[in-house]
N, C-alpha and C. Protein backbone atom coordinates (compact mmCIF):
# COMPACT_ATOMS: atom_id res chain seq x y z
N UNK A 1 -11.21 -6.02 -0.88
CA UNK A 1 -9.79 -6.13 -0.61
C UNK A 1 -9.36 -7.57 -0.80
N UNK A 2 -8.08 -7.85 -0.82
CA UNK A 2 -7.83 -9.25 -1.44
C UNK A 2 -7.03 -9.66 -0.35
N UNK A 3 -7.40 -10.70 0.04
CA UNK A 3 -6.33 -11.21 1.45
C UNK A 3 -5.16 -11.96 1.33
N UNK A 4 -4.65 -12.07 2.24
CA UNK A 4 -3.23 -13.05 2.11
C UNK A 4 -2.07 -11.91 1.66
N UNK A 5 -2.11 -10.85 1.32
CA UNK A 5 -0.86 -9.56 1.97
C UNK A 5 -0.48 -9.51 3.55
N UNK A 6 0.67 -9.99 3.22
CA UNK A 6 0.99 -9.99 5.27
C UNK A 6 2.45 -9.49 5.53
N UNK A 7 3.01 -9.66 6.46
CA UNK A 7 4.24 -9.29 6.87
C UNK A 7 5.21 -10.07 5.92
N UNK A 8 5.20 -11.54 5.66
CA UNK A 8 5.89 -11.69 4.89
C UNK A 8 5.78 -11.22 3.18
N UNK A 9 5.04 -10.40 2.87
CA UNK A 9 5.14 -9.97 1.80
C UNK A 9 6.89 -9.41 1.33
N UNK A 10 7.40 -8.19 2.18
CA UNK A 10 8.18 -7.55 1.89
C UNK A 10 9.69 -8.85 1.19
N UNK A 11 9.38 -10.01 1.74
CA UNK A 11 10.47 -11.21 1.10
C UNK A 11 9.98 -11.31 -0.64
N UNK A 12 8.49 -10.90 -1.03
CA UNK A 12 8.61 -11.08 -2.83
C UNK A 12 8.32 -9.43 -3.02
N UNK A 13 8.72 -8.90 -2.38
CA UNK A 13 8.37 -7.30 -3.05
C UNK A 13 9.52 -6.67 -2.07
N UNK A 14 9.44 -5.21 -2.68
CA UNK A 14 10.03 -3.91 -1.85
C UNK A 14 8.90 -2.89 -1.73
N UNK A 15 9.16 -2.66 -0.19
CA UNK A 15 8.14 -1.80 0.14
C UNK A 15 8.80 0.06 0.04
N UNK A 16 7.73 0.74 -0.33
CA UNK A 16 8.24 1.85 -1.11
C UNK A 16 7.73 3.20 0.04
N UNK A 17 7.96 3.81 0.70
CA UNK A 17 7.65 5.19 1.47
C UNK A 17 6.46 5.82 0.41
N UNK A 18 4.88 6.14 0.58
CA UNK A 18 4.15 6.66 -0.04
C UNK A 18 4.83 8.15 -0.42
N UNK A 19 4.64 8.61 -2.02
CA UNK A 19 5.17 10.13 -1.92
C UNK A 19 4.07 10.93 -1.54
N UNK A 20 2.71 10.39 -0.89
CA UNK A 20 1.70 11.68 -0.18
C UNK A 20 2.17 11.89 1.43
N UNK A 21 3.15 10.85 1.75
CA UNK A 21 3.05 10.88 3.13
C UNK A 21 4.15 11.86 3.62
N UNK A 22 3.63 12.64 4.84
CA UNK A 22 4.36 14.09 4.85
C UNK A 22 5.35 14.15 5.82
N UNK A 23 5.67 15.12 6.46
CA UNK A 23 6.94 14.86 7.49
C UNK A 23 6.21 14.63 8.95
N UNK A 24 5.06 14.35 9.10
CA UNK A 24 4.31 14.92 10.18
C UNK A 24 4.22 13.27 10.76
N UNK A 25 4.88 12.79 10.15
CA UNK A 25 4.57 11.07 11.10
C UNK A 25 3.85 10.08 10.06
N UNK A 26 2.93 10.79 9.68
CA UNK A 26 1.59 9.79 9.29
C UNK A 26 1.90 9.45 7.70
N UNK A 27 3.00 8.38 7.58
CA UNK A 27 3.06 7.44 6.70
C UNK A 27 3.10 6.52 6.25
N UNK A 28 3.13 5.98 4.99
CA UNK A 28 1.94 4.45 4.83
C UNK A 28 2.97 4.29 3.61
N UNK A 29 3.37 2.99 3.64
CA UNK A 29 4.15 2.20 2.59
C UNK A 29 3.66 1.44 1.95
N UNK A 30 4.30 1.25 0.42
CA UNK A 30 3.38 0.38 -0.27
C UNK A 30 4.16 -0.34 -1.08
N UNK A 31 3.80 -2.08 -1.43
CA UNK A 31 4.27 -3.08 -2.16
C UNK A 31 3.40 -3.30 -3.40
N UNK A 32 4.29 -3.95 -5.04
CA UNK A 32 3.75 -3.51 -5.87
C UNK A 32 4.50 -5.32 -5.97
N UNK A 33 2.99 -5.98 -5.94
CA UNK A 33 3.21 -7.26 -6.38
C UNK A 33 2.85 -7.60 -7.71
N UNK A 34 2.73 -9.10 -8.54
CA UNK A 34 2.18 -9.32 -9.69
C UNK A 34 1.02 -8.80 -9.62
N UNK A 35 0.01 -9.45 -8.94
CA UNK A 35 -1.42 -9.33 -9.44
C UNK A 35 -2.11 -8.92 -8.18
N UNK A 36 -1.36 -7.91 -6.63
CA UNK A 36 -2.06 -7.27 -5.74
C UNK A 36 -0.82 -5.85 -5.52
N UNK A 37 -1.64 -5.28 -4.48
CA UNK A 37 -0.81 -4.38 -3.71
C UNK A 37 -0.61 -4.34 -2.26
N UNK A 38 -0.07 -3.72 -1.70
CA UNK A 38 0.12 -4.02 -0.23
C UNK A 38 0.14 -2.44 0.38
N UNK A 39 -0.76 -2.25 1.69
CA UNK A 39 -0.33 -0.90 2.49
C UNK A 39 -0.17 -1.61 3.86
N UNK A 40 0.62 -0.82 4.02
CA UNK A 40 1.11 -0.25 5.28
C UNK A 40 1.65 0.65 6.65
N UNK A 41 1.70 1.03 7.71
CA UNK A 41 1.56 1.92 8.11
C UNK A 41 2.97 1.77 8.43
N UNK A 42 3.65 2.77 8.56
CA UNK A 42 5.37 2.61 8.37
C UNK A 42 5.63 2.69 9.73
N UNK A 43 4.88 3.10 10.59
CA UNK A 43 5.11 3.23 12.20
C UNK A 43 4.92 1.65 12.94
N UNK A 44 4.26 0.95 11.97
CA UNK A 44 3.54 -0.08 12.79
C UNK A 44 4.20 -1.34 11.95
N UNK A 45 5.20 -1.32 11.15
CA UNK A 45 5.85 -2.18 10.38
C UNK A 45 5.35 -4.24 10.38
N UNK A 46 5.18 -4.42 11.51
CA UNK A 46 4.72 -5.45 12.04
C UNK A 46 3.06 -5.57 12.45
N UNK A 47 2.37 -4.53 12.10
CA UNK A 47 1.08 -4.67 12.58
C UNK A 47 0.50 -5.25 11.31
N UNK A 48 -1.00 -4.69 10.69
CA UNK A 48 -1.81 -5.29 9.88
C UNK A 48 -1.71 -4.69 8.45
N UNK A 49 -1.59 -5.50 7.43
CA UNK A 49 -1.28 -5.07 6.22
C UNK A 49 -2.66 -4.65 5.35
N UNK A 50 -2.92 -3.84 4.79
CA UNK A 50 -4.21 -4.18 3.26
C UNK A 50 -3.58 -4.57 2.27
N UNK A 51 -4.48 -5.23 1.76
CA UNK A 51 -4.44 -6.15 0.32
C UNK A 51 -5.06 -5.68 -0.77
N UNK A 52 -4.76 -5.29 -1.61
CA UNK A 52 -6.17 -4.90 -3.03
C UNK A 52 -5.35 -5.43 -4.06
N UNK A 53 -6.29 -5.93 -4.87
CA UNK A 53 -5.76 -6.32 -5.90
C UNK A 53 -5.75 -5.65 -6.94
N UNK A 54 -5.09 -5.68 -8.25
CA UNK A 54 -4.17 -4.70 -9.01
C UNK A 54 -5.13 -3.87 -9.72
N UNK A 55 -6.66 -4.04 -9.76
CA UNK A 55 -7.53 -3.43 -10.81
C UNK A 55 -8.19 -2.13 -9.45
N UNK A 56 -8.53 -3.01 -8.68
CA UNK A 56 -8.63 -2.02 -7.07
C UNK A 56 -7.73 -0.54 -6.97
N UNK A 57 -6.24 -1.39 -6.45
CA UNK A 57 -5.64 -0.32 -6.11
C UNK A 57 -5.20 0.81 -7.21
N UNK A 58 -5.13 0.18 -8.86
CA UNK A 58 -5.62 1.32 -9.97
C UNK A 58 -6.21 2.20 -9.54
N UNK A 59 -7.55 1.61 -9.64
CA UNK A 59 -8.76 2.91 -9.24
C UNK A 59 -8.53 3.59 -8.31
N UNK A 60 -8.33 3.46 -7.40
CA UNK A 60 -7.84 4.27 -6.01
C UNK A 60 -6.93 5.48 -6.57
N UNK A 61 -5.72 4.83 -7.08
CA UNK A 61 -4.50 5.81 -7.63
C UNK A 61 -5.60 6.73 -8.53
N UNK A 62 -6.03 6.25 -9.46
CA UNK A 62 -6.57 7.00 -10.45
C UNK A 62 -7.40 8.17 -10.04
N UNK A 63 -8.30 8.21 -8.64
CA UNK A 63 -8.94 8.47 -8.63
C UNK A 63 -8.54 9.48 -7.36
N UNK A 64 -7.10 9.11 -6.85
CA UNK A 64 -6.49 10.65 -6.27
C UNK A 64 -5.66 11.38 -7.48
N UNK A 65 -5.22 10.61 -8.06
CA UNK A 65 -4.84 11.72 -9.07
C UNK A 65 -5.63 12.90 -10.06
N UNK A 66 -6.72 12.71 -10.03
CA UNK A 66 -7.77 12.97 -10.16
C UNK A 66 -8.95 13.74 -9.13
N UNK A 67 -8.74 13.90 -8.11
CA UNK A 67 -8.88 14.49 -6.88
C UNK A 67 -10.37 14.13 -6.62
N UNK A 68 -10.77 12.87 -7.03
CA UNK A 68 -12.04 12.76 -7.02
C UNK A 68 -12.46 12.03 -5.58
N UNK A 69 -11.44 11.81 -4.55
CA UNK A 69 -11.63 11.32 -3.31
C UNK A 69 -11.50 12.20 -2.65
């Protein structure tokens, strides 16, 4: 994971509502910087962010679209 994604992120990005996250509460927002990404838990807006950087959070995507997680 790549550090230094924090609360002030959302001042160089917009944070986006995940489209997996359902009506049931449990959703996680995400920032689409130059060269990282950012999650977040949309309940906890101010709590702890993840960081991955852009080749990372690829694979991840790639690899639910793909249903291989």
């Amino acid at each position: 994971m790549t550090a230094g994604i924090g609360k002030r992120t959302s001042a160089r990005g917009v944070w986006h509502t995940s489209s997996y996250s359902g009506d049931m509460g449990n959703c996680v927002e995400v920032v689409s910087l130059p060269r990282s990404h950012g999650v977040r838990d949309t309940q906890d807006r101010d709590g702890a962010t993840l960081g991955f950087a852009t080749t990372e959070w690829t694979a991840f995507v790639n690899s639910v679209k793909h249903e291989a997680l």
